[in-house]
C-alpha atoms as a PDB file:
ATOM      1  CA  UNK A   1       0.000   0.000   0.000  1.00  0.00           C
ATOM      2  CA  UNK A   2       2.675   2.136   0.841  1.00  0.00           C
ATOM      3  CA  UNK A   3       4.223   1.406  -2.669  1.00  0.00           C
ATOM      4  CA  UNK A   4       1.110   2.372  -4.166  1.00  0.00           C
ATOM      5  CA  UNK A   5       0.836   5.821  -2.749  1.00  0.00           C
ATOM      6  CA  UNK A   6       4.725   6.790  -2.969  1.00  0.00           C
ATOM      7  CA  UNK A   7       4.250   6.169  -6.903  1.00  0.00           C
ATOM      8  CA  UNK A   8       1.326   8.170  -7.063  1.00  0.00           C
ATOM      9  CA  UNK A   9       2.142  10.987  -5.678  1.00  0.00           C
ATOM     10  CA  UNK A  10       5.309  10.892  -7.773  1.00  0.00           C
ATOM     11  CA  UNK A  11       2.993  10.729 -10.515  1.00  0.00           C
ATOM     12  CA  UNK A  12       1.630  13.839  -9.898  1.00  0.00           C
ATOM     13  CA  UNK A  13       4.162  15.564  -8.660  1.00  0.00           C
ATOM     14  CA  UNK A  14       6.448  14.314 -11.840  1.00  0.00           C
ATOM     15  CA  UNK A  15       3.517  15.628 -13.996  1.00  0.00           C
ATOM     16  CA  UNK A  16       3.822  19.502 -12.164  1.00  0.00           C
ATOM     17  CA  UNK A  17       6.983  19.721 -11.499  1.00  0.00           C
ATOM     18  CA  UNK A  18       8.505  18.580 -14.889  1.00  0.00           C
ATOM     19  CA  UNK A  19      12.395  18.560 -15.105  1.00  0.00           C
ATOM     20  CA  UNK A  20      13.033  19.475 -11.459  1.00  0.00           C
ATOM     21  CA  UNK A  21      14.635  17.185  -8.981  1.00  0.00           C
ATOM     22  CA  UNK A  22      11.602  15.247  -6.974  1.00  0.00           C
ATOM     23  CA  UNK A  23      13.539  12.389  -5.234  1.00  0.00           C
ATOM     24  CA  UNK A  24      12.121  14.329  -2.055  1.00  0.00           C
ATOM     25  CA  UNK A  25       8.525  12.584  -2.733  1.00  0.00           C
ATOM     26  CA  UNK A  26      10.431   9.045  -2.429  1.00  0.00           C
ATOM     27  CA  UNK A  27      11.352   9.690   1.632  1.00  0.00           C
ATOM     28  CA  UNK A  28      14.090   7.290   2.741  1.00  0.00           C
ATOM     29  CA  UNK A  29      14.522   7.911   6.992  1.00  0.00           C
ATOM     30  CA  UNK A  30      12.057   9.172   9.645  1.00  0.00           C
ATOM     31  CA  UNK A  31      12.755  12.599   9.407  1.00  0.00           C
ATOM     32  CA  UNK A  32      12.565  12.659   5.091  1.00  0.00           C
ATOM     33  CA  UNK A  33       8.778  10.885   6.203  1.00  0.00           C
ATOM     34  CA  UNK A  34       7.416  13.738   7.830  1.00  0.00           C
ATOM     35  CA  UNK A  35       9.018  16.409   5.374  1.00  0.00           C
ATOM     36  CA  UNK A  36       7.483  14.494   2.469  1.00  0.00           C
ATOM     37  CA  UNK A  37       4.074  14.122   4.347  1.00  0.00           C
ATOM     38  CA  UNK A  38       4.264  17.712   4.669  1.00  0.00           C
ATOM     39  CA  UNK A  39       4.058  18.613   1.199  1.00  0.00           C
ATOM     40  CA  UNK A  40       1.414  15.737   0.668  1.00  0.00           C
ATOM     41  CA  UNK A  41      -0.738  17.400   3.308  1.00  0.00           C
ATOM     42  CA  UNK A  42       0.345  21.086   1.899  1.00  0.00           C
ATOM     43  CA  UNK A  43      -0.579  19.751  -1.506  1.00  0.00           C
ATOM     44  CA  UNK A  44      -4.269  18.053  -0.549  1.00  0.00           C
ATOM     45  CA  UNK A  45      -5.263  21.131   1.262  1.00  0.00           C
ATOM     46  CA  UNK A  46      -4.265  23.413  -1.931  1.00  0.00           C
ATOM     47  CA  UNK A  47      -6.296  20.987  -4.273  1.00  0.00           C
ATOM     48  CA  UNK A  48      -9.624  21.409  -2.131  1.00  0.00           C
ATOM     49  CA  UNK A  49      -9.456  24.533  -2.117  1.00  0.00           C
ATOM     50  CA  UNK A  50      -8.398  24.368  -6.177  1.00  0.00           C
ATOM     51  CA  UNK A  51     -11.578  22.344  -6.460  1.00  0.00           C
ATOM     52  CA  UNK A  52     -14.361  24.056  -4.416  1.00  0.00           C
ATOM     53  CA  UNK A  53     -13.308  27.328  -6.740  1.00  0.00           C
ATOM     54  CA  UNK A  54     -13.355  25.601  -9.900  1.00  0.00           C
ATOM     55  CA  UNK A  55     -16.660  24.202  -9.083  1.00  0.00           C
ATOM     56  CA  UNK A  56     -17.660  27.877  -7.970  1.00  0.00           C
ATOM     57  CA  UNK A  57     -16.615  29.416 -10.873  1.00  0.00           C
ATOM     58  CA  UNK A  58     -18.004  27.186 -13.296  1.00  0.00           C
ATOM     59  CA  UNK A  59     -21.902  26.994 -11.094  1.00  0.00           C
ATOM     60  CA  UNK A  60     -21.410  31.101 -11.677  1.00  0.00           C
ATOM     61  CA  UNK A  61     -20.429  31.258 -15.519  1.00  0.00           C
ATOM     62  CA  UNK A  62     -23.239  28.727 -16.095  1.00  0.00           C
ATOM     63  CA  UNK A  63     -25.910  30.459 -13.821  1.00  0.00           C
ATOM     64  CA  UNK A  64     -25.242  34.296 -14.761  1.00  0.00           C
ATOM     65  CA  UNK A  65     -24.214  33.648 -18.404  1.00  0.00           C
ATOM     66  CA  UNK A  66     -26.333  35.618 -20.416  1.00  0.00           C
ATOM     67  CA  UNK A  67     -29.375  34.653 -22.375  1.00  0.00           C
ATOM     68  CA  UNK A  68     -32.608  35.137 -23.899  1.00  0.00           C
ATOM     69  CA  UNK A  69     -34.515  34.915 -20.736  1.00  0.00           C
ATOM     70  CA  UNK A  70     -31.807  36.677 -17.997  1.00  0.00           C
ATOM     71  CA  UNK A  71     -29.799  39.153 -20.612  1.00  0.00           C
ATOM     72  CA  UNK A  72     -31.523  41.980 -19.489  1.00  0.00           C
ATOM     73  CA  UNK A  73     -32.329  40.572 -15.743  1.00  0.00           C
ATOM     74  CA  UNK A  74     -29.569  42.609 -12.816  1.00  0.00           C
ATOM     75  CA  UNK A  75     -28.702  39.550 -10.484  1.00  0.00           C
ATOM     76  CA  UNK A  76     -29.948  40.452  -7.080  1.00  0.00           C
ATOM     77  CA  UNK A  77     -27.396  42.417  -4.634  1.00  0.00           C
ATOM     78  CA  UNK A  78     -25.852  39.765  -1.699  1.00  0.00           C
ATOM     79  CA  UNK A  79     -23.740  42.987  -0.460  1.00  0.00           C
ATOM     80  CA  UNK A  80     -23.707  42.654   3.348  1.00  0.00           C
ATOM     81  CA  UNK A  81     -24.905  38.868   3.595  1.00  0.00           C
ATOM     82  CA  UNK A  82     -23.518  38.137   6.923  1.00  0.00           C
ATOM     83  CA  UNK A  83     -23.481  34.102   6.206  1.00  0.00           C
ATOM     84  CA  UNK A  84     -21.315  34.242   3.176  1.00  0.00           C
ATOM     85  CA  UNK A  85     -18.813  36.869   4.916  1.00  0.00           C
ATOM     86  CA  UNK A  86     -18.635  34.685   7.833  1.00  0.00           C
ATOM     87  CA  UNK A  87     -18.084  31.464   5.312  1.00  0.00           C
ATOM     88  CA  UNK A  88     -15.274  32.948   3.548  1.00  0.00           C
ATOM     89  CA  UNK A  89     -13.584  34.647   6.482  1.00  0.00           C
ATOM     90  CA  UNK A  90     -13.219  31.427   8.586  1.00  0.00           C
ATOM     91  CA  UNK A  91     -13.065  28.518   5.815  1.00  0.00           C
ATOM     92  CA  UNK A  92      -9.686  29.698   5.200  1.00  0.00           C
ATOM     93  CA  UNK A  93      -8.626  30.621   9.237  1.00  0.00           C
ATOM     94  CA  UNK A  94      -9.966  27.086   9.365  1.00  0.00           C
ATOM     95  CA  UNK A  95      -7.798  25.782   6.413  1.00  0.00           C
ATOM     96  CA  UNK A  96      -4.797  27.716   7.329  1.00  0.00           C
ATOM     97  CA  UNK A  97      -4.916  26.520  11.200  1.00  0.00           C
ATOM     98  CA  UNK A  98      -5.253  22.913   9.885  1.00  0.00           C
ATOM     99  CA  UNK A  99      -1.869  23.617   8.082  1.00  0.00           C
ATOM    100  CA  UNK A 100      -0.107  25.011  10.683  1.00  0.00           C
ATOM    101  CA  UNK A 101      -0.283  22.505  13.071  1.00  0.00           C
ATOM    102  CA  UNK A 102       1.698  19.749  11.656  1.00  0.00           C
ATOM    103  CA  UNK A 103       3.908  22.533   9.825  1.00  0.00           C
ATOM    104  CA  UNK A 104       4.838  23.982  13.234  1.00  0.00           C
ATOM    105  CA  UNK A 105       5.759  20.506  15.088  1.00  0.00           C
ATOM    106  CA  UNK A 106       7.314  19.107  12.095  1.00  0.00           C
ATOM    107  CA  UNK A 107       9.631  22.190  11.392  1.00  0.00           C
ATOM    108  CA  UNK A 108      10.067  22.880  15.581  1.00  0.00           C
ATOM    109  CA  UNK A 109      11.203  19.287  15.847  1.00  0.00           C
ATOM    110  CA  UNK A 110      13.845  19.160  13.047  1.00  0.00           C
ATOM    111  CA  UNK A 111      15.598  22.937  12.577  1.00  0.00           C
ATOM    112  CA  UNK A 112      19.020  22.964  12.867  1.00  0.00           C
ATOM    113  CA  UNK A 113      19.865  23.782  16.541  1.00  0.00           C
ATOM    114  CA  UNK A 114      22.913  24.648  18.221  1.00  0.00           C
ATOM    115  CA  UNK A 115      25.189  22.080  19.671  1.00  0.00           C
ATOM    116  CA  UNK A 116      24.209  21.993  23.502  1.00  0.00           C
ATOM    117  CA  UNK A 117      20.291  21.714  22.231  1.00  0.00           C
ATOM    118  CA  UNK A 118      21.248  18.347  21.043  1.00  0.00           C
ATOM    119  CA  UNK A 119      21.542  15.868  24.314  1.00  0.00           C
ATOM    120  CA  UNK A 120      20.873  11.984  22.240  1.00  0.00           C
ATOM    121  CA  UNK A 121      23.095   9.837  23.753  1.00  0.00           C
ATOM    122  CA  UNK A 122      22.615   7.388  21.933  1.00  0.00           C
ATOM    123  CA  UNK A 123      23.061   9.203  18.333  1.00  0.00           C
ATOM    124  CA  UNK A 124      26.019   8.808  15.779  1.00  0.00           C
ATOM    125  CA  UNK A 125      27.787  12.337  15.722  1.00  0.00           C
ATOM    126  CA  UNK A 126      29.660  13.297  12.662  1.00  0.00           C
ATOM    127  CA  UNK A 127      31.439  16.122  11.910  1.00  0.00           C
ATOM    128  CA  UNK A 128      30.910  17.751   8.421  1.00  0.00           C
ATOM    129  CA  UNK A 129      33.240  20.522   7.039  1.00  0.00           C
ATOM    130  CA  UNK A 130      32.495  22.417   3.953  1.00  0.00           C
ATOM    131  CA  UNK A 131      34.929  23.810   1.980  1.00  0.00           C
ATOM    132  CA  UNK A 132      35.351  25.244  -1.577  1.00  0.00           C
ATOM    133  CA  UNK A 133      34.207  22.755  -3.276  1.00  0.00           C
ATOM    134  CA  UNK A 134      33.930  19.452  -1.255  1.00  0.00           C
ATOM    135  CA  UNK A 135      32.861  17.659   1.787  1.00  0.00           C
ATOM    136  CA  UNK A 136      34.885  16.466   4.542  1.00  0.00           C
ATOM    137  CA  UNK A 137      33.184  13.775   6.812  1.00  0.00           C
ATOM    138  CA  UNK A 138      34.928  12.837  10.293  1.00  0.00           C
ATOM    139  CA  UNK A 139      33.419  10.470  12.458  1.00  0.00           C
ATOM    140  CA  UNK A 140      33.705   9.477  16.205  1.00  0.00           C
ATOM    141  CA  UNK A 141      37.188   7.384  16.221  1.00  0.00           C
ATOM    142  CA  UNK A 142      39.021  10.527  14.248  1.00  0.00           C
ATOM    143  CA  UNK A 143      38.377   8.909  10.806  1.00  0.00           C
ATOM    144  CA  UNK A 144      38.064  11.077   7.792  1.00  0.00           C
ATOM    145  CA  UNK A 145      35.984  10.579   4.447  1.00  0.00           C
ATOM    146  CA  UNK A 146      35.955  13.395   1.829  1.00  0.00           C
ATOM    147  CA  UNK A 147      32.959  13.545  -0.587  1.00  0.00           C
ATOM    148  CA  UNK A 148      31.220   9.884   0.496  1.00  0.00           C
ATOM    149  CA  UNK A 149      29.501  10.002   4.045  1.00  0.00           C
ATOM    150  CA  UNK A 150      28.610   6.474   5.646  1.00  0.00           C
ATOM    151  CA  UNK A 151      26.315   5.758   8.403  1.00  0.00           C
ATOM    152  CA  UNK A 152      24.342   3.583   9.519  1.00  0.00           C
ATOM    153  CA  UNK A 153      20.595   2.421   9.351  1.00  0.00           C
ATOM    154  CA  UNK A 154      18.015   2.498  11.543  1.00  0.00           C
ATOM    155  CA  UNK A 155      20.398   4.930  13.962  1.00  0.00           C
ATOM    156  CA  UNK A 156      19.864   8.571  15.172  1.00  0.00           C
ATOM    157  CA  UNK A 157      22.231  10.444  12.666  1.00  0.00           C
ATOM    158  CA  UNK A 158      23.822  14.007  14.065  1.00  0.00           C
ATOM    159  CA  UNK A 159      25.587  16.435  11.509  1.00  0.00           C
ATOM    160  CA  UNK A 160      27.708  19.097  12.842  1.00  0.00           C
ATOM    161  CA  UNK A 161      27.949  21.703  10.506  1.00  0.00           C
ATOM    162  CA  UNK A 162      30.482  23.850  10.170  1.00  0.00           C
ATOM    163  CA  UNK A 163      32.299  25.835   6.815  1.00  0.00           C
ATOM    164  CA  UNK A 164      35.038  26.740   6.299  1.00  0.00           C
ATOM    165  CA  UNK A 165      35.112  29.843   3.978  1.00  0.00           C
ATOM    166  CA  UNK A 166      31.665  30.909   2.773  1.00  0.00           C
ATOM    167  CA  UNK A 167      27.871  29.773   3.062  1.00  0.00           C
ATOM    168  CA  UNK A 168      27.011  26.324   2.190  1.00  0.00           C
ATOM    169  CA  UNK A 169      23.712  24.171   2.391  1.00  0.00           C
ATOM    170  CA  UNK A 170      24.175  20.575   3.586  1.00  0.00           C
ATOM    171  CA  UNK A 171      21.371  18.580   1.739  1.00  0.00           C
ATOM    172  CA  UNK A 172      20.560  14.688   0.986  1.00  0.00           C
ATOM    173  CA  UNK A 173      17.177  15.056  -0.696  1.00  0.00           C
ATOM    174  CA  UNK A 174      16.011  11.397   0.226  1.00  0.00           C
ATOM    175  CA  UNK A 175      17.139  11.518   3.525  1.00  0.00           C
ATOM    176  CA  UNK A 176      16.579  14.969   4.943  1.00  0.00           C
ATOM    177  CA  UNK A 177      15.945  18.641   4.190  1.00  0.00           C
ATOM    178  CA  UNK A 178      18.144  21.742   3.296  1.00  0.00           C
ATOM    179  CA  UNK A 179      20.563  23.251   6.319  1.00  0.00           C
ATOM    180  CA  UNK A 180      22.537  26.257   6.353  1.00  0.00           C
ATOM    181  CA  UNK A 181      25.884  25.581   6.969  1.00  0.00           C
ATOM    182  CA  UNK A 182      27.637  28.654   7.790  1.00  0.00           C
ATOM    183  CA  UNK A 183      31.418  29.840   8.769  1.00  0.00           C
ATOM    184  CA  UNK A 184      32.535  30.858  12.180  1.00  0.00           C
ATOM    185  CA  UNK A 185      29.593  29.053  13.899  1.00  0.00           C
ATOM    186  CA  UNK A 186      28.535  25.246  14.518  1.00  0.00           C
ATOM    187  CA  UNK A 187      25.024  23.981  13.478  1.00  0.00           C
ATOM    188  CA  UNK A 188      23.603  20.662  14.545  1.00  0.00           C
ATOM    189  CA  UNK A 189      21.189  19.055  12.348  1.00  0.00           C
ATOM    190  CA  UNK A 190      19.712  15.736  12.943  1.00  0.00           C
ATOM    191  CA  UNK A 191      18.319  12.257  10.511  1.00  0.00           C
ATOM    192  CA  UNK A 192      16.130   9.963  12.478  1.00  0.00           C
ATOM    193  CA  UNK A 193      16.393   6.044  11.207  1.00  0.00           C
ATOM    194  CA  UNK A 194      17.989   6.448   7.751  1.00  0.00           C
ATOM    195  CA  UNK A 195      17.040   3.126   5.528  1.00  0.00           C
ATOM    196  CA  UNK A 196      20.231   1.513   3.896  1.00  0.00           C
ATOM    197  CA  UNK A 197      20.566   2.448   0.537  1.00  0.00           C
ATOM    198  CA  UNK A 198      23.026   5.028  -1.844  1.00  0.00           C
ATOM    199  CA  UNK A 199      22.095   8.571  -1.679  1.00  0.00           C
ATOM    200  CA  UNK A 200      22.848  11.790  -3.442  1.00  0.00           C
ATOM    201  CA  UNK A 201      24.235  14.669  -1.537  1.00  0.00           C
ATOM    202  CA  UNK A 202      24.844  17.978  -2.280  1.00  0.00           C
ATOM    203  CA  UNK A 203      25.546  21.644  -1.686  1.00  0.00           C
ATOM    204  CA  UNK A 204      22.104  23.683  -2.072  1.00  0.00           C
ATOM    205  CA  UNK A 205      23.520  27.023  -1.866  1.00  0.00           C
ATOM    206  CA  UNK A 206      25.706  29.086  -4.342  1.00  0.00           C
ATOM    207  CA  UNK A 207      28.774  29.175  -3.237  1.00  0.00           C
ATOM    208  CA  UNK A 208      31.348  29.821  -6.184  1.00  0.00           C
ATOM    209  CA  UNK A 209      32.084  29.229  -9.571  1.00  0.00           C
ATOM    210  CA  UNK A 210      32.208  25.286  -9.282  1.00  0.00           C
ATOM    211  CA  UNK A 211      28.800  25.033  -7.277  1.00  0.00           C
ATOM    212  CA  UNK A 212      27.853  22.329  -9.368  1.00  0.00           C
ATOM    213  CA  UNK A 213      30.846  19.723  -8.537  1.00  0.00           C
ATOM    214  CA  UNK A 214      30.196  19.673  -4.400  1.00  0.00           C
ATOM    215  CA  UNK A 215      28.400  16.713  -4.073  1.00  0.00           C
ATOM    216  CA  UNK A 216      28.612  13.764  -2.298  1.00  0.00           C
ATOM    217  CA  UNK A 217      27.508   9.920  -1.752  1.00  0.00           C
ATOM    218  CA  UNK A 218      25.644   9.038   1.137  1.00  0.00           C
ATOM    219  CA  UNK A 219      25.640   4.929   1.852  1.00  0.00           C
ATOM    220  CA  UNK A 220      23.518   4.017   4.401  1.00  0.00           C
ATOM    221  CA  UNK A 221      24.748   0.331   5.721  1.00  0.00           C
ATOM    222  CA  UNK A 222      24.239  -1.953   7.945  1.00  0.00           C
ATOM    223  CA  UNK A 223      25.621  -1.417  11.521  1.00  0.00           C
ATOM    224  CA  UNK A 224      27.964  -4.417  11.107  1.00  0.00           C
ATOM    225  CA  UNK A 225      29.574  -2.736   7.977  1.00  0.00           C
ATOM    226  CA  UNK A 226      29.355   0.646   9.275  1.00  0.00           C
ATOM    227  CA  UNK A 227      31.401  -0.718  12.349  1.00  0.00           C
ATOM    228  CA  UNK A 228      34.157  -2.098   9.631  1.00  0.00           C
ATOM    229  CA  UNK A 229      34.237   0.750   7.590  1.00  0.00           C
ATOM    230  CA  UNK A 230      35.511   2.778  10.465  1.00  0.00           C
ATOM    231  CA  UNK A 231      38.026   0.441  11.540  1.00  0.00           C
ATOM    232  CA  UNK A 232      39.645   0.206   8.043  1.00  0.00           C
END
């Protein structure tokens, strides 16, 4: 079932959003989940309301459209109807609070914080430098990994962010969302129960003449080969 749904909302998505990069829709961790059921729920809200005015518009072009009978005929004047000023002031406080709920918790619970907000024991921290125009990756034991980041599944994944010249924007679309990643100051950003798997990574920001070339793999592996990846 959950197949079923992930195709067809890329589907639709692939059918609006034509040549732009939608591997977003296909959520591969926790965190990617609630980010994609964000724009799901964004999206289902904006096609009701897409709907109910199409349907609107089309009952008022048919009904006032002018004829034999009504060409003449000055529609009645509504101006002051208390019932329809009330329906169209709170439908869309109504609409917009239904939004904001999940919006708020989702995007509370995974901005980029600062390094003493973040108390997981239990997490894999990693260190990630940015730099003109790669990645450097350094994990717990002091190892180093430039442009291919490993971790592994099913864990608690924390980034520390830091550049090293100008502003980057840490970002693996199937695993997470954008994050600034700026010089002179840390930011912590965390991925909740990545699924293993080979991800693309990239820089999201401008950041110089050969932008396009800082990108990096992300393998998500098993905690037995994660353990002997390290140790190599």
């Amino acid at each position: 079932m959950k197949n079923i749904l992930i195709r067809i909302r890329l589907l639709v998505f692939a059918c609006l959003l034509t040549g732009c990069d939608i591997s977003v829709l296909d959520p591969q961790s926790k965190t990617a989940d609630n980010q994609a059921f964000l724009i799901s729920f964004s999206f289902a809200l904006m096609m009701i309301v897409l709907i109910i005015v199409f349907l609107l518009m089309t009952r008022f072009v048919w009904k006032y459209r002018e004829t034999e009978h009504n060409k003449n005929t000055i529609p009645k004047d509504i101006k002051g109807n208390k019932k329809l000023e009330l329906t169209w002031t709170i439908l869309p406080i109504l609409l917009l609070t239904v939004l904001a709920v999940p919006t708020i918790a989702v995007t509370y619970n995974q901005s980029a914080t600062t390094p003493k907000a973040t108390t997981q024991d239990d997490a894999i921290h990693i260190d990630v430098t940015a730099q003109q125009f790669f990645w450097t990756f350094t994990y717990g034991n002091g190892k180093e990994s430039t442009n291919e980041l490993v971790i592994p599944e099913n864990k608690s994944i924390v980034f520390h962010l830091k550049s090293t010249d100008v502003i980057h924007s840490f970002w693996i679309p199937s695993l997470g969302g954008k994050t600034d990643v700026l010089p002179e100051k840390e930011l912590v950003y965390k991925i909740d129960n990545p699924k293993k798997g080979t991800y693309d990574g990239k820089c999201a920001e401008f950041c110089g003449v050969n932008h396009t070339k800082m990108r990096f793999t992300a393998r998500v592996v098993s905690e037995e080969t994660y353990q002997k990846w390290l140790t190599k």
